[in-house]
Protein backbone atom coordinates (compact mmCIF):
# COMPACT_ATOMS: atom_id res chain seq x y z
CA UNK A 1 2.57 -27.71 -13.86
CA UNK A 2 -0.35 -25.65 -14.55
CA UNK A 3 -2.07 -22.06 -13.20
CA UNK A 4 -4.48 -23.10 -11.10
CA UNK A 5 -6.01 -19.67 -10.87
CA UNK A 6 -5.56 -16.05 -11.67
CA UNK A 7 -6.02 -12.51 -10.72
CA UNK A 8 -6.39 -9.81 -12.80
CA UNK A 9 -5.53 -5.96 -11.91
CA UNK A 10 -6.95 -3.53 -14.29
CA UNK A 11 -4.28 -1.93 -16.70
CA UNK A 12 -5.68 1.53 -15.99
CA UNK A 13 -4.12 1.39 -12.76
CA UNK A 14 -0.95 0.67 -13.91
CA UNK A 15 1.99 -1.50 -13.54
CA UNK A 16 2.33 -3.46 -10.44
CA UNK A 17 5.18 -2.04 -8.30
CA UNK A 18 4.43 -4.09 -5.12
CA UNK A 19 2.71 -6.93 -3.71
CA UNK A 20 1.56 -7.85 -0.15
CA UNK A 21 -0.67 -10.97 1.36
CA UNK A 22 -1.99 -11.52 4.96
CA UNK A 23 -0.46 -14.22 7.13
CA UNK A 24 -3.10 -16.64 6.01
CA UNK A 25 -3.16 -15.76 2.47
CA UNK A 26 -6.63 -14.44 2.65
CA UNK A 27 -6.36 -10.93 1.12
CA UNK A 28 -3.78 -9.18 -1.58
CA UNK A 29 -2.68 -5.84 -1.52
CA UNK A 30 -1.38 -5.01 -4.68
CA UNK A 31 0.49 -1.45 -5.58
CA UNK A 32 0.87 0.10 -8.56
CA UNK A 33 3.16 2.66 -10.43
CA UNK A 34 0.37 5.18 -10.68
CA UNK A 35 -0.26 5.46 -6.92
CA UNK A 36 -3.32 3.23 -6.95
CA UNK A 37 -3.99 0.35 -4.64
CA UNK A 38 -6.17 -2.83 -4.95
CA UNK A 39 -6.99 -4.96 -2.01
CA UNK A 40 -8.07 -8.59 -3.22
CA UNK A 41 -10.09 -10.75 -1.34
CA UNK A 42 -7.62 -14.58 -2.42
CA UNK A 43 -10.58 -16.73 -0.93
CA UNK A 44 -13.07 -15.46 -3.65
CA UNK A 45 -10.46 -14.12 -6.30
CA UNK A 46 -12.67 -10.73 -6.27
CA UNK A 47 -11.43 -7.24 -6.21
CA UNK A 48 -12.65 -5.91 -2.72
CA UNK A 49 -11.81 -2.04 -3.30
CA UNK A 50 -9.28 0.31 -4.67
CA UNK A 51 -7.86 3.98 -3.97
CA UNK A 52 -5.72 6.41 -5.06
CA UNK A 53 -2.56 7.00 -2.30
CA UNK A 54 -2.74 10.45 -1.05
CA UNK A 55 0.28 11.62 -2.87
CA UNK A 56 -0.61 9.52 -5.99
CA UNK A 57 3.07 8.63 -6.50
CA UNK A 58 4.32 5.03 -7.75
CA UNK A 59 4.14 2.59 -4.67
CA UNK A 60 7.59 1.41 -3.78
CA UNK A 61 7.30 -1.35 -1.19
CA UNK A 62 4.30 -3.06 0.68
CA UNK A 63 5.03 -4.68 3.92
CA UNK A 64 2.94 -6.24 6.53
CA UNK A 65 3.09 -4.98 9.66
CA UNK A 66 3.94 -7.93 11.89
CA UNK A 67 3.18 -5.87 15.55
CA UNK A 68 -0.06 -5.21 14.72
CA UNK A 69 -3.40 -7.26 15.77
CA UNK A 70 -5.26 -5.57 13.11
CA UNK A 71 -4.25 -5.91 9.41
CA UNK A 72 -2.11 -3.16 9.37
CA UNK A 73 0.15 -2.45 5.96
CA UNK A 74 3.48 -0.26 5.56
CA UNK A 75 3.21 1.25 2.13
CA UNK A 76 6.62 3.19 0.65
CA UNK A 77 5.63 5.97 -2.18
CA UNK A 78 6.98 8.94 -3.77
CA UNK A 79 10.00 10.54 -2.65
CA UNK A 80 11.26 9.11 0.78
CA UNK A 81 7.57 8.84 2.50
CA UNK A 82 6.48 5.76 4.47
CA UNK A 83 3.06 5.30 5.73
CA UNK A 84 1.05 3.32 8.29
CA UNK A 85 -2.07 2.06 6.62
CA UNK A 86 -5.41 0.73 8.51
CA UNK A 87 -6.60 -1.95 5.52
CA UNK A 88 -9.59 -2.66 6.43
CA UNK A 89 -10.64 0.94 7.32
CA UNK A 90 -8.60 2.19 4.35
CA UNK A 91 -7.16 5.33 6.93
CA UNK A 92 -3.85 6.26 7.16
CA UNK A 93 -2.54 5.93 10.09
CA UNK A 94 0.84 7.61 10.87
CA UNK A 95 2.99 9.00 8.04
CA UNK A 96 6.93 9.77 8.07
CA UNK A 97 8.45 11.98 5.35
CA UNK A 98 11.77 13.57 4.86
CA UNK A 99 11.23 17.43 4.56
CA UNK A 100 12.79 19.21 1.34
CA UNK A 101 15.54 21.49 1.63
CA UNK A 102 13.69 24.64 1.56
CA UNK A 103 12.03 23.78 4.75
CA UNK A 104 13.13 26.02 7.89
CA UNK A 105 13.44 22.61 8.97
CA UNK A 106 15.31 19.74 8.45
CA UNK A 107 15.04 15.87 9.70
CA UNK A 108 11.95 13.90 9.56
CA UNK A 109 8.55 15.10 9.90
CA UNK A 110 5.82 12.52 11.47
CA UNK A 111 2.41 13.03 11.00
CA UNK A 112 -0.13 11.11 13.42
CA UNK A 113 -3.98 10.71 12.17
């Protein structure tokens, strides 16, 4: 067995914490413990772009979403925070947190953009 290709993430952006492809294995999204996200086109094996997430906390999980005609990621960061992500406009799309205890308050707070 041998590697038949590679990709390489810069190490400035830190370790990877999460990993997510497209149905047809065109595009990577890769997540990293410093909040920074790389979107890899697989066909060409280039980097296509990369941002900081909003919060710039250490992406937990990536997830497809599998309702969604347009490529449309889940991203979990920071402290109890999921987001609805629009990949190829790079927008966030809806955002659900769990408010802090010094809130007025409680329960979930959703955020539409």
């Amino acid at each position: 067995m041998q590697l038949s290709w590679s990709v390489e993430n810069p190490r400035s952006h830190g370790i990877i914490t999460a990993m997510v492809t497209d149905r047809a294995h065109n595009w990577l999204l890769v997540g990293t413990s410093r909040g920074i996200l790389t979107l890899w086109d697989l066909r060409f094996r280039i980097p296509l772009r990369s941002w900081v997430h909003p919060t710039k906390s250490r992406i937990s999980r990536l997830l497809l979403c599998a309702h969604s005609k347009e490529p449309r990621v889940i991203i979990a960061a920071g402290k109890h925070e999921v987001s609805l992500w629009d990949i190829e406009k790079v927008e966030c799309r809806q955002m659900f947190a769990v408010r802090s205890g010094d809130e007025k308050m409680g329960g979930v707070s959703l955020g539409y953009v």
